[in-house]
N, C-alpha and C. Protein backbone atom coordinates (compact mmCIF):
# COMPACT_ATOMS: atom_id res chain seq x y z
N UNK A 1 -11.42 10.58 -35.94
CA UNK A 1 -10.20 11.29 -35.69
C UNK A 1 -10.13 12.49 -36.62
N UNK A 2 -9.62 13.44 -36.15
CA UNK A 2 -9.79 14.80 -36.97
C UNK A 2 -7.94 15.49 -37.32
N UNK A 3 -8.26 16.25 -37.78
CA UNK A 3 -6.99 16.90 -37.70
C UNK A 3 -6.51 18.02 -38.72
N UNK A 4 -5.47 18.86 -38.90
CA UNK A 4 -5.51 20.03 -39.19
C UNK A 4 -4.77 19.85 -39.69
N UNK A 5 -5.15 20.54 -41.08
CA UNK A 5 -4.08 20.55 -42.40
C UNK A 5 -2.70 21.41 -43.06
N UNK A 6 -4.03 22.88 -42.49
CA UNK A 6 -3.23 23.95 -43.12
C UNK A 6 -1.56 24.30 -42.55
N UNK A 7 -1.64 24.20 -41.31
CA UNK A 7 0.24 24.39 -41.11
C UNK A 7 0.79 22.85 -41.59
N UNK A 8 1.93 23.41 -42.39
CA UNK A 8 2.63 22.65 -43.26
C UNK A 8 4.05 22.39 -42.71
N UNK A 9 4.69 20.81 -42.62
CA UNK A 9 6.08 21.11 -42.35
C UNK A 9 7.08 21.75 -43.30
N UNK A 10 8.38 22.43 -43.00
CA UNK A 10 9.10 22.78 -43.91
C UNK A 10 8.91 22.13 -44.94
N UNK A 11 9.32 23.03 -45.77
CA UNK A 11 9.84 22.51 -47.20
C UNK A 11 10.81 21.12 -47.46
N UNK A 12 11.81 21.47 -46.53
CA UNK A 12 13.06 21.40 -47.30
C UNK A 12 13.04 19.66 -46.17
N UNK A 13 12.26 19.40 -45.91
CA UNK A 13 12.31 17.82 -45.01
C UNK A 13 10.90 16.92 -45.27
N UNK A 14 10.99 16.56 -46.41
CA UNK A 14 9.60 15.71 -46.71
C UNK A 14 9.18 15.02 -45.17
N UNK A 15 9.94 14.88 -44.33
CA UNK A 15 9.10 14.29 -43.15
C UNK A 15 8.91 15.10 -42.25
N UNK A 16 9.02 16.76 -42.35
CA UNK A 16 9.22 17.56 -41.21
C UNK A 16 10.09 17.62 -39.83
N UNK A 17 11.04 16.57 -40.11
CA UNK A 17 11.59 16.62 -38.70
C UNK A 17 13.00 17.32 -39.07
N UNK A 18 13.44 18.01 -37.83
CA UNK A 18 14.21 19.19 -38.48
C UNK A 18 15.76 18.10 -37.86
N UNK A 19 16.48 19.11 -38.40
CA UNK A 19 18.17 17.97 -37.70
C UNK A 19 18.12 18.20 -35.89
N UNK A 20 18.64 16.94 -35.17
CA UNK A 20 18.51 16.96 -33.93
C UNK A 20 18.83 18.60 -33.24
N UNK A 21 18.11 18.50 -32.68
CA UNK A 21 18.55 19.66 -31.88
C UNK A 21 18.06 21.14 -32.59
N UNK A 22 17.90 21.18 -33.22
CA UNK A 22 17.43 22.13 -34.09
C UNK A 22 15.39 22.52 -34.14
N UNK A 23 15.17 23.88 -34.20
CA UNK A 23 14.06 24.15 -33.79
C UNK A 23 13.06 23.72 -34.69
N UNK A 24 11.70 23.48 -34.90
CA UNK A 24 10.68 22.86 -35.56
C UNK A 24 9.77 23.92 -36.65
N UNK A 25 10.01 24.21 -37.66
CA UNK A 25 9.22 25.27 -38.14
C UNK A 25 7.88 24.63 -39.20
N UNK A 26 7.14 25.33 -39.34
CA UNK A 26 5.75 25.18 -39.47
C UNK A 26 5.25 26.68 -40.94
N UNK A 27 5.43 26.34 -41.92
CA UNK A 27 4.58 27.36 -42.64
C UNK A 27 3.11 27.72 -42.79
N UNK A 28 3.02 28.71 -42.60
CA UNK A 28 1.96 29.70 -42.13
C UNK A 28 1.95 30.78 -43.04
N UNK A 29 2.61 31.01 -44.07
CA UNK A 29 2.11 31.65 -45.15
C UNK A 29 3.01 31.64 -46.13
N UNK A 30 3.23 32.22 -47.73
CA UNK A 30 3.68 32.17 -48.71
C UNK A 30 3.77 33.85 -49.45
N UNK A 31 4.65 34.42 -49.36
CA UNK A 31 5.03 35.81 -50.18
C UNK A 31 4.91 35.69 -51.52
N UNK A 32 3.75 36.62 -51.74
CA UNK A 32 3.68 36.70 -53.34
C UNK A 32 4.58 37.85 -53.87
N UNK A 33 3.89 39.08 -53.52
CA UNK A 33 4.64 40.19 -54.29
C UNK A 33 4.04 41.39 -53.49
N UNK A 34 5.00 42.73 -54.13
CA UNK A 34 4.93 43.78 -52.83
C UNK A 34 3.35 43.79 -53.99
N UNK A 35 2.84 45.20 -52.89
CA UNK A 35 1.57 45.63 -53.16
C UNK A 35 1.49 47.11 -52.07
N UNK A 36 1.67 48.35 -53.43
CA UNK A 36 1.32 49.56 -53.18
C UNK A 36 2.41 49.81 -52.91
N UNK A 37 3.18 51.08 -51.87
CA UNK A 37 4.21 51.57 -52.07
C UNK A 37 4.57 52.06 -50.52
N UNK A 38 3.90 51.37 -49.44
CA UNK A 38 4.72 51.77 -48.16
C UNK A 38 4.90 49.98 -47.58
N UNK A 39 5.68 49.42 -48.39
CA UNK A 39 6.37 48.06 -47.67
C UNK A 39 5.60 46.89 -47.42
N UNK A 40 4.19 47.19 -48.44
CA UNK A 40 3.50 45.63 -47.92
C UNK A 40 3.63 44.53 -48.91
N UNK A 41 3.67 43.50 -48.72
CA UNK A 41 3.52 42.53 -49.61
C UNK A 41 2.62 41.72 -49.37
N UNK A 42 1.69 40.62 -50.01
CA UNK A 42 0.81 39.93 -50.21
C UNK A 42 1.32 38.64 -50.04
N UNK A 43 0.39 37.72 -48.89
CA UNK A 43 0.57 36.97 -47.98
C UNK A 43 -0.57 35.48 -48.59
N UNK A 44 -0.21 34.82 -49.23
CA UNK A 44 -1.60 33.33 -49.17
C UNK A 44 -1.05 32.77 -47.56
N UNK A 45 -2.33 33.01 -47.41
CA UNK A 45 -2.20 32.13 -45.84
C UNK A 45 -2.46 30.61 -45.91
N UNK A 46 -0.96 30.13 -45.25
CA UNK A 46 -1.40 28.59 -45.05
C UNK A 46 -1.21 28.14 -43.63
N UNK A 47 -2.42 28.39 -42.90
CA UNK A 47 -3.00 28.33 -41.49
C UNK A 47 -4.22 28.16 -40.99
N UNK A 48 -4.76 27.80 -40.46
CA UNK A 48 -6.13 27.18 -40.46
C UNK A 48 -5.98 28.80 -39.01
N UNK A 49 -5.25 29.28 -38.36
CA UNK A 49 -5.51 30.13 -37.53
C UNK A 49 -4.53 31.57 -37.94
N UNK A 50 -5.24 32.10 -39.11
CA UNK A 50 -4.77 33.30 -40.04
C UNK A 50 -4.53 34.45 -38.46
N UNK A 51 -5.82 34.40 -37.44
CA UNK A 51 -6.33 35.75 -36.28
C UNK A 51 -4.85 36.04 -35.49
N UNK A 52 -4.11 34.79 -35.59
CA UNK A 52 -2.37 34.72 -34.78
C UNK A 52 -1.33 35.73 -35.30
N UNK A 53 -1.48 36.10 -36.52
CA UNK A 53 -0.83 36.75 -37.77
C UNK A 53 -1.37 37.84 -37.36
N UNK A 54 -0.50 39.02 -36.46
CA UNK A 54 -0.91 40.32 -35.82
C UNK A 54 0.52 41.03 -35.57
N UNK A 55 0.12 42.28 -35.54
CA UNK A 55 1.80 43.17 -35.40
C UNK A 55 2.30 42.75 -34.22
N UNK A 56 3.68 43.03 -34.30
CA UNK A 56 4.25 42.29 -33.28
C UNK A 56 4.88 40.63 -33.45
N UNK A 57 4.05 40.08 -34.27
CA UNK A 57 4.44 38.67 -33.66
C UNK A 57 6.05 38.41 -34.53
N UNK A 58 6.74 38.14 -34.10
CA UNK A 58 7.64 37.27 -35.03
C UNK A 58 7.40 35.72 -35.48
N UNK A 59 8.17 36.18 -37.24
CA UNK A 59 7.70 35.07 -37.69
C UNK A 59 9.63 34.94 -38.55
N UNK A 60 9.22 33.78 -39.36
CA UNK A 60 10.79 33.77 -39.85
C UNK A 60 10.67 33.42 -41.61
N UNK A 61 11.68 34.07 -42.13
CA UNK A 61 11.33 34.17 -44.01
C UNK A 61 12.73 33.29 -44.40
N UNK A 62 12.14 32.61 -45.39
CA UNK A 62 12.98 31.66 -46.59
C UNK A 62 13.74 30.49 -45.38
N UNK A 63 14.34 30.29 -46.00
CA UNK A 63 15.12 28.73 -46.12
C UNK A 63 15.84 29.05 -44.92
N UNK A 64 16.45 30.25 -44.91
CA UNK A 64 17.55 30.76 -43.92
C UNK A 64 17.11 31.01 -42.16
N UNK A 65 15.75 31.04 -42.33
CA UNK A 65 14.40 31.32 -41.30
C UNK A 65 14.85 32.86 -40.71
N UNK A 66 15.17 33.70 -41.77
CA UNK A 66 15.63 34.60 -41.00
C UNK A 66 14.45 35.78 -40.07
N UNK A 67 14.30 36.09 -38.97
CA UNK A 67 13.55 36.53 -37.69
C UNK A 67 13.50 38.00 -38.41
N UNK A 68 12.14 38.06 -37.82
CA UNK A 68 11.32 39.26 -38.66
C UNK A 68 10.16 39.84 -37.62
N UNK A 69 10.01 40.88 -37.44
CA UNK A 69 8.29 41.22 -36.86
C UNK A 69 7.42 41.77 -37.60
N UNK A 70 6.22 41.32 -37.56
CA UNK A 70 5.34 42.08 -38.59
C UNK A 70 5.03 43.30 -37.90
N UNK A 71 5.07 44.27 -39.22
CA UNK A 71 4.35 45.39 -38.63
C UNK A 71 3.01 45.91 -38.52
N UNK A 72 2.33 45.63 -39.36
CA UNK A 72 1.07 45.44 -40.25
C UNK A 72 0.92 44.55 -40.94
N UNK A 73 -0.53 44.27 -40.47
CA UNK A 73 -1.23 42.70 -40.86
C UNK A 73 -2.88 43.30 -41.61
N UNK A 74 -3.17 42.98 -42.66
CA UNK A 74 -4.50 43.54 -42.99
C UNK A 74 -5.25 41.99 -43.84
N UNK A 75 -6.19 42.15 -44.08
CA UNK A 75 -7.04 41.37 -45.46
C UNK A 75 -6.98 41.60 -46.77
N UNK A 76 -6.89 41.05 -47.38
CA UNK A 76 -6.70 41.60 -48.99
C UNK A 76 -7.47 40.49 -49.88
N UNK A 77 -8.97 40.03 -50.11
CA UNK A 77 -9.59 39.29 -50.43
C UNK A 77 -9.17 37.76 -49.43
N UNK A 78 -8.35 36.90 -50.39
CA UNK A 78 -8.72 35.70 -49.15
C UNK A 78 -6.83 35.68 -48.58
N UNK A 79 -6.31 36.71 -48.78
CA UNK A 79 -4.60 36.80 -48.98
C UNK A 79 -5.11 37.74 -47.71
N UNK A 80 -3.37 38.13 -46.98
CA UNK A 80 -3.15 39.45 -46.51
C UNK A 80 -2.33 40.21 -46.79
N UNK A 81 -2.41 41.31 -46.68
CA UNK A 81 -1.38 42.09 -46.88
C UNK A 81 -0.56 42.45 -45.63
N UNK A 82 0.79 42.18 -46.16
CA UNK A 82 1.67 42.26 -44.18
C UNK A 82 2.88 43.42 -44.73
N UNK A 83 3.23 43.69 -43.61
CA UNK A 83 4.57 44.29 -43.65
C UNK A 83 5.34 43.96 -42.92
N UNK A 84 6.71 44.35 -42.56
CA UNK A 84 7.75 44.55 -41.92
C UNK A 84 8.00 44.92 -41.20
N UNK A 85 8.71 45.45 -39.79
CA UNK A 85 9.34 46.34 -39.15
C UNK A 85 11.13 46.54 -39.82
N UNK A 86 10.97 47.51 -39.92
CA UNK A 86 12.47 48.72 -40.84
C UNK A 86 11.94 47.96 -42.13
N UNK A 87 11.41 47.64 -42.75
CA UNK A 87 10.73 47.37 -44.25
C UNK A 87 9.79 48.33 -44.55
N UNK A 88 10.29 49.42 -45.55
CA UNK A 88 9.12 50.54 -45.86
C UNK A 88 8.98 50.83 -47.58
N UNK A 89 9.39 50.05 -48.06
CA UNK A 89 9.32 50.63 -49.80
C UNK A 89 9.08 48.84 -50.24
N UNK A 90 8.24 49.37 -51.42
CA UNK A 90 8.18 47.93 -52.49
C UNK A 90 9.34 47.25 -52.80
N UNK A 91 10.41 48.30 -53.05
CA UNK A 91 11.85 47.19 -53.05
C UNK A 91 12.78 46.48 -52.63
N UNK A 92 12.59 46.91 -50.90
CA UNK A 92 13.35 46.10 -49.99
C UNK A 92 12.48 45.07 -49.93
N UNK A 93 10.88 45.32 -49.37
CA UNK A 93 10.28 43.93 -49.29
C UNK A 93 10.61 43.27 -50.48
N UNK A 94 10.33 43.84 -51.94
CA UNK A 94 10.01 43.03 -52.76
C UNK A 94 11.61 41.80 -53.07
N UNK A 95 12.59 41.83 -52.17
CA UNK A 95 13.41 40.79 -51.93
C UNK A 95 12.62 39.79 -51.59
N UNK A 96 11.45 39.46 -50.54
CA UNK A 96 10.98 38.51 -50.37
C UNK A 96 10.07 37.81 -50.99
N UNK A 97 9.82 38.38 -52.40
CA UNK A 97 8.72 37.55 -53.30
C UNK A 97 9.06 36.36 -53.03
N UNK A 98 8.40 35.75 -53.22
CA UNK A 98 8.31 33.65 -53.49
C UNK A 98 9.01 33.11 -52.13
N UNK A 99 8.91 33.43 -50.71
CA UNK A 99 9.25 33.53 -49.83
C UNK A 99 7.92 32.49 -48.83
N UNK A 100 8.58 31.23 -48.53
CA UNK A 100 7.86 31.13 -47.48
C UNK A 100 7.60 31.93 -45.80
N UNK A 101 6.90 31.76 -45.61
CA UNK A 101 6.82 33.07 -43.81
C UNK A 101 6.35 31.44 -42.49
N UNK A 102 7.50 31.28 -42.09
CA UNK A 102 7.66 30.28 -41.00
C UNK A 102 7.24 30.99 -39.34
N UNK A 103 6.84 29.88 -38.55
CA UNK A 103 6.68 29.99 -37.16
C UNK A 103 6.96 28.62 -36.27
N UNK A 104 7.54 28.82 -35.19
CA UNK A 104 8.15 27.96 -34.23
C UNK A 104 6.87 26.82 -34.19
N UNK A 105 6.81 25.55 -34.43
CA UNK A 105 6.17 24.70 -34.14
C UNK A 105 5.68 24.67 -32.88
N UNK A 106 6.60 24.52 -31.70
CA UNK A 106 6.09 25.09 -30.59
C UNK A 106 5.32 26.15 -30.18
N UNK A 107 4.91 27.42 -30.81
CA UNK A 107 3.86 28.25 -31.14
C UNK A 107 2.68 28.02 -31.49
N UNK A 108 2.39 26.59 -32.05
CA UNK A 108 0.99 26.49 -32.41
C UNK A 108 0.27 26.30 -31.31
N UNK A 109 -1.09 26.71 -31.46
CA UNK A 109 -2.14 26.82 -30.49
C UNK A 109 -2.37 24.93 -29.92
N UNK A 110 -2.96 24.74 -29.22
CA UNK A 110 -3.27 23.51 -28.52
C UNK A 110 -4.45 22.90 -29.84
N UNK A 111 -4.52 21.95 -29.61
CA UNK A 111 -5.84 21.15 -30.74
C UNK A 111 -6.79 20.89 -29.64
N UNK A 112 -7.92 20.54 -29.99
CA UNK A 112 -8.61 19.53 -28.96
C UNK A 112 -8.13 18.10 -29.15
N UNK A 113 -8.28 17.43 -28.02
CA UNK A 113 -8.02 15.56 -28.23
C UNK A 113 -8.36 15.07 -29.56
N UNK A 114 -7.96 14.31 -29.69
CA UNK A 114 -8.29 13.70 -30.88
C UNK A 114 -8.36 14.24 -32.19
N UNK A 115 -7.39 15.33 -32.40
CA UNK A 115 -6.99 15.89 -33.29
C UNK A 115 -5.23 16.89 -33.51
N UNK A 116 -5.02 16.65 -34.64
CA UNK A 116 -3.76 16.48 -34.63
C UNK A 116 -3.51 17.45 -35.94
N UNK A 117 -2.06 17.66 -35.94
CA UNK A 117 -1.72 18.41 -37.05
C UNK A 117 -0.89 17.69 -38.15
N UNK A 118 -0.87 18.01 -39.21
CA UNK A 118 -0.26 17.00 -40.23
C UNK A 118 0.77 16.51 -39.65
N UNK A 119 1.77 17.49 -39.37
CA UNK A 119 3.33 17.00 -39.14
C UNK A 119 3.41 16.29 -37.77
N UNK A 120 2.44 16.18 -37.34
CA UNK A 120 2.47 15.12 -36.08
C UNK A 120 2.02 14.00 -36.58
N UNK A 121 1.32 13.33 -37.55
CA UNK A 121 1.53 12.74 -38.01
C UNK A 121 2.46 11.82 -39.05
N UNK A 122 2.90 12.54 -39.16
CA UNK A 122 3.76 12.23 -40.79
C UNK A 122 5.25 11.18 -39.45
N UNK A 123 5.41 10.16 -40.52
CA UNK A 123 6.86 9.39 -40.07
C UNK A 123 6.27 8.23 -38.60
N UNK A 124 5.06 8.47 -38.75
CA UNK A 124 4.31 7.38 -37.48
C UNK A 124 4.29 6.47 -37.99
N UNK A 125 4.32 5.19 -36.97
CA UNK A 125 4.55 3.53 -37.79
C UNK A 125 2.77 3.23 -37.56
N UNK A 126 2.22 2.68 -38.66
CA UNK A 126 1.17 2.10 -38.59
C UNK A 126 0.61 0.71 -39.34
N UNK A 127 0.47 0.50 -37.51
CA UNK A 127 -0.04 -1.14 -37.75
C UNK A 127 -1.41 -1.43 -37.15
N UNK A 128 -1.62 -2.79 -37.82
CA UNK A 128 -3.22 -3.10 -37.72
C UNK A 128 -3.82 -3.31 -36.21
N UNK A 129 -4.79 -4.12 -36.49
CA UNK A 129 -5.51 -4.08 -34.65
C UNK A 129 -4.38 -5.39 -34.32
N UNK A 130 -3.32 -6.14 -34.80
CA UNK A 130 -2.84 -6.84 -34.54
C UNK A 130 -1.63 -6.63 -33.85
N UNK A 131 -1.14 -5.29 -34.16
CA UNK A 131 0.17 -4.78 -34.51
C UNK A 131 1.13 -5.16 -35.24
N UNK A 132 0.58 -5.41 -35.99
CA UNK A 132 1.41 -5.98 -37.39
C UNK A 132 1.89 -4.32 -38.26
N UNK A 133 3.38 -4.46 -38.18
CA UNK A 133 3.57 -2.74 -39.22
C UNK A 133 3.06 -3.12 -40.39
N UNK A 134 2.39 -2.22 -41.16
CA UNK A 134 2.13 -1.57 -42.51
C UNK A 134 3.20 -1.39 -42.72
N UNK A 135 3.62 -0.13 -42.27
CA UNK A 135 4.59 0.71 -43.06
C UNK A 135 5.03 2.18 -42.20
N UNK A 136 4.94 3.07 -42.66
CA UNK A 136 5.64 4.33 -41.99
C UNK A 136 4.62 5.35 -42.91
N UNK A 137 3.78 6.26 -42.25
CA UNK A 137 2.78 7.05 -42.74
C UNK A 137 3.93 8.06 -43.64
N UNK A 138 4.12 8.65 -44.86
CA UNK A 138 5.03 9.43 -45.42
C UNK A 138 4.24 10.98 -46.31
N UNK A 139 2.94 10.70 -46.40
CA UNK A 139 2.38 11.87 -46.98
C UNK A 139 0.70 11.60 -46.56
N UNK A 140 0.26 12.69 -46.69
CA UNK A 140 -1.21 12.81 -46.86
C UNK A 140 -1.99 13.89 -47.41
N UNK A 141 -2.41 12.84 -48.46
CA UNK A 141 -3.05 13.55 -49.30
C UNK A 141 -4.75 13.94 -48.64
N UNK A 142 -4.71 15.15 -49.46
CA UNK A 142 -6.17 15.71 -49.01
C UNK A 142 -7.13 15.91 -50.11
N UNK A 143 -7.83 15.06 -50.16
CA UNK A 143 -9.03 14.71 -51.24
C UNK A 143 -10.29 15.33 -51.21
N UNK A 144 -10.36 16.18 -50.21
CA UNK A 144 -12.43 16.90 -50.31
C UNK A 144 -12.59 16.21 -49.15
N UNK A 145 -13.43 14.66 -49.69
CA UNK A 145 -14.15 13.98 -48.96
C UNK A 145 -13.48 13.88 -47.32
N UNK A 146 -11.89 13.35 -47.62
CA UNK A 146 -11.47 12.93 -46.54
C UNK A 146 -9.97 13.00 -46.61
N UNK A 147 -8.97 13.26 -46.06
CA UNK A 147 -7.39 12.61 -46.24
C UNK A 147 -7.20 11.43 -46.27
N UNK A 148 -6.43 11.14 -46.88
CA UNK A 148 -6.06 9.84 -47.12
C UNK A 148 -4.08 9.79 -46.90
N UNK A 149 -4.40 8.91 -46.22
CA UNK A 149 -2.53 8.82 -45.33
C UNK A 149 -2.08 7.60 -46.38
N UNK A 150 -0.82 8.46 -46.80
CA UNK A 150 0.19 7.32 -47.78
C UNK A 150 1.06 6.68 -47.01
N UNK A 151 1.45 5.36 -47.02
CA UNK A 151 2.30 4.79 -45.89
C UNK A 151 3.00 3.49 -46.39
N UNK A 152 4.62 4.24 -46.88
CA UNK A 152 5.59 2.79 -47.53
C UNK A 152 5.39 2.05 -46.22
N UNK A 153 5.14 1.03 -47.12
CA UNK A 153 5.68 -0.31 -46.53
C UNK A 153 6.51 -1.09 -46.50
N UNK A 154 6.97 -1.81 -45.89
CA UNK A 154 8.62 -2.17 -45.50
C UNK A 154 9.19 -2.53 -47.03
N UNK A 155 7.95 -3.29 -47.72
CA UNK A 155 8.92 -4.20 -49.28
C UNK A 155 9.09 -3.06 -50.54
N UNK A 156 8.41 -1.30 -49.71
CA UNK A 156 8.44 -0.69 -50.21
C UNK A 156 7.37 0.07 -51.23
N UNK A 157 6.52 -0.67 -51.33
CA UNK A 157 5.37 -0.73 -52.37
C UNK A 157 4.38 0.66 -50.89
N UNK A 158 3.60 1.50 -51.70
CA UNK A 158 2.58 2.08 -51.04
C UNK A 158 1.30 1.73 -50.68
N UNK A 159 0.86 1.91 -49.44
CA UNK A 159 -0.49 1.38 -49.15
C UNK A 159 -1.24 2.88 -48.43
N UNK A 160 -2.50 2.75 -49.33
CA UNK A 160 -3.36 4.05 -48.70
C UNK A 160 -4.30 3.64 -47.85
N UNK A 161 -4.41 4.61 -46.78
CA UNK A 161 -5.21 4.06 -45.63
C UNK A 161 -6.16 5.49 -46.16
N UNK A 162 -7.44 5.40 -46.02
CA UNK A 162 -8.63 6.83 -45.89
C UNK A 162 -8.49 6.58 -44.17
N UNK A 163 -8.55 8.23 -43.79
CA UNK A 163 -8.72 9.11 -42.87
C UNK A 163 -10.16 9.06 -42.45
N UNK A 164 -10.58 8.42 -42.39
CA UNK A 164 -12.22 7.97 -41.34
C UNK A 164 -11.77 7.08 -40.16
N UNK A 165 -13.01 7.52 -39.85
CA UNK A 165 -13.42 6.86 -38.11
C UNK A 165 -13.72 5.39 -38.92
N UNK A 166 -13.47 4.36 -38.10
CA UNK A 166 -13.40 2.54 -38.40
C UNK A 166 -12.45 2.07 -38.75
N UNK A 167 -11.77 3.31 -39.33
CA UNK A 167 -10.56 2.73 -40.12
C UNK A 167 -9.35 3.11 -39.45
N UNK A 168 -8.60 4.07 -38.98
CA UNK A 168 -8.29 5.14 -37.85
C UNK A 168 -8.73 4.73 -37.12
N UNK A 169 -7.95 3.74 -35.97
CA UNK A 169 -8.56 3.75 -35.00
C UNK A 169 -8.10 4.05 -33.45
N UNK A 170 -6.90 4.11 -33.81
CA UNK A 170 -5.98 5.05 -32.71
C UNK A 170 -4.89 5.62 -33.26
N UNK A 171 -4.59 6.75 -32.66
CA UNK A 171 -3.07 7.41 -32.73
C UNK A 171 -2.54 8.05 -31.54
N UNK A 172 -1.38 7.29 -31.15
CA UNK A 172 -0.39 7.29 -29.88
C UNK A 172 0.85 7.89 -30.52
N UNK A 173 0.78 9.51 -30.03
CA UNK A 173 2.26 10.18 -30.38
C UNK A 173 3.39 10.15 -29.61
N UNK A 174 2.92 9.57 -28.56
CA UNK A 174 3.83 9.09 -27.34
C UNK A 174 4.66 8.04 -28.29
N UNK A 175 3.99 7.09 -28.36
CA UNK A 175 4.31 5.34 -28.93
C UNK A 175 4.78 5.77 -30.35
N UNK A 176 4.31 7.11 -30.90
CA UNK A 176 4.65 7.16 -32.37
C UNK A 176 3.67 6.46 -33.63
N UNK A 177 3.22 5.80 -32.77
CA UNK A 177 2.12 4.80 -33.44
C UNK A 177 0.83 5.15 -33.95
N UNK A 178 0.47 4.63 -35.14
CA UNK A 178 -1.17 4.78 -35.06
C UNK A 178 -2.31 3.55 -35.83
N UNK A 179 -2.75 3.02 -35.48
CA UNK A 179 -3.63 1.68 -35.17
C UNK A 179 -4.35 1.88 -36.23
N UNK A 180 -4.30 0.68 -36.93
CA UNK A 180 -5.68 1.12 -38.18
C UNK A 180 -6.28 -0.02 -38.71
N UNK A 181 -7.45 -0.62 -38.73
CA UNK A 181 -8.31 -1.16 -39.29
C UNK A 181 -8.36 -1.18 -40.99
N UNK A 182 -7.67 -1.80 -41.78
CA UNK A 182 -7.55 -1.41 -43.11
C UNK A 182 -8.97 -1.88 -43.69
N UNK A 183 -9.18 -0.92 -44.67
CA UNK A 183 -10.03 -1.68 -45.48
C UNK A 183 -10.23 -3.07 -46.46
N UNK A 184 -11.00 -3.63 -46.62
CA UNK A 184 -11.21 -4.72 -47.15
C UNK A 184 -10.50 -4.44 -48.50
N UNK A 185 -9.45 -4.84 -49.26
CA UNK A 185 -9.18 -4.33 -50.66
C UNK A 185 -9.13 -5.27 -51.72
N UNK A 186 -9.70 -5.21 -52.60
CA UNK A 186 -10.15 -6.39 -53.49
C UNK A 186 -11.07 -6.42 -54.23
């Protein structure tokens, strides 16, 4: 089972799910600081699909998600440098230092099968080949080798499942569910 790290759920909802009714946002990059003197500021991209990030697109800044179009999108080592539309001097942008840069969840590109994006994961109940619950998947950590899904369990205590094939052995976003083979621990 595979799956994609870099779009992140909001901040401000350790489980990503936004209040009913309300739209789904996804960070896709982080405002550092302006850079040079016609309105750009410097962008760490957190997106596994940076090529989407093109003039034109709207995207949405800070907490408030307030709606924005980029005007210019460039490279700037492994960062970009973006701008604004009506944003033209270092000091209006530079309001948005330390600024997350959001996009409609519904905007993300399709995955192939059997791969998934964090926040489609996160808040899934996972139980064994028995269906017995674990717990409720609540974070995942990303280690090099592999992710590893953190998942309270009902008495509260944490149990880590590793993100490999044997162990992972289904995930139903329909059902919410995802099936797992735990390891032997002991």
């Amino acid at each position: 089972m595979k799956r994609r790290n870099s779009t992140t759920p909001e901040q401000n909802s350790p489980s990503g799910s936004p209040a009913p009714g309300e739209p789904f946002f996804i960070a896709v990059g982080y405002l550092r600081r302006p850079h040079g003197i016609h309105g750009e500021i410097i962008m760490d991209v957190l997106t596994d699909f940076p090529e989407r990030m093109r003039p034109n697109r709207q995207v949405f800044l800070g907490d408030q998600r307030e709606a924005i179009r980029l005007a210019s999108v460039r490279w700037h080592g492994r960062a970009l440098l973006v701008s604004f539309r009506g944003i033209e001097t270092p000091e209006d942008v530079g309001r948005y230092r330390n600024t997350s840069v959001y996009i409609k969840a519904e905007e993300l590109p399709p995955l192939p099968e059997d791969e998934y994006y964090h926040h489609q994961l996160l808040e899934l109940c996972v139980v064994d080949e028995q269906g017995q619950l674990i717990g409720i998947l609540e974070e995942i950590l990303q280690t090099g080798a592999n992710d590893v899904y953190v998942v309270r369990a009902p008495e509260g205590n944490e149990v880590l499942i590793p993100a490999i094939e044997g162990v992972v052995l289904e995930v139903s976003l329909e059902r919410g569910e995802m099936k797992v083979r735990p390891p032997e621990w002991g």
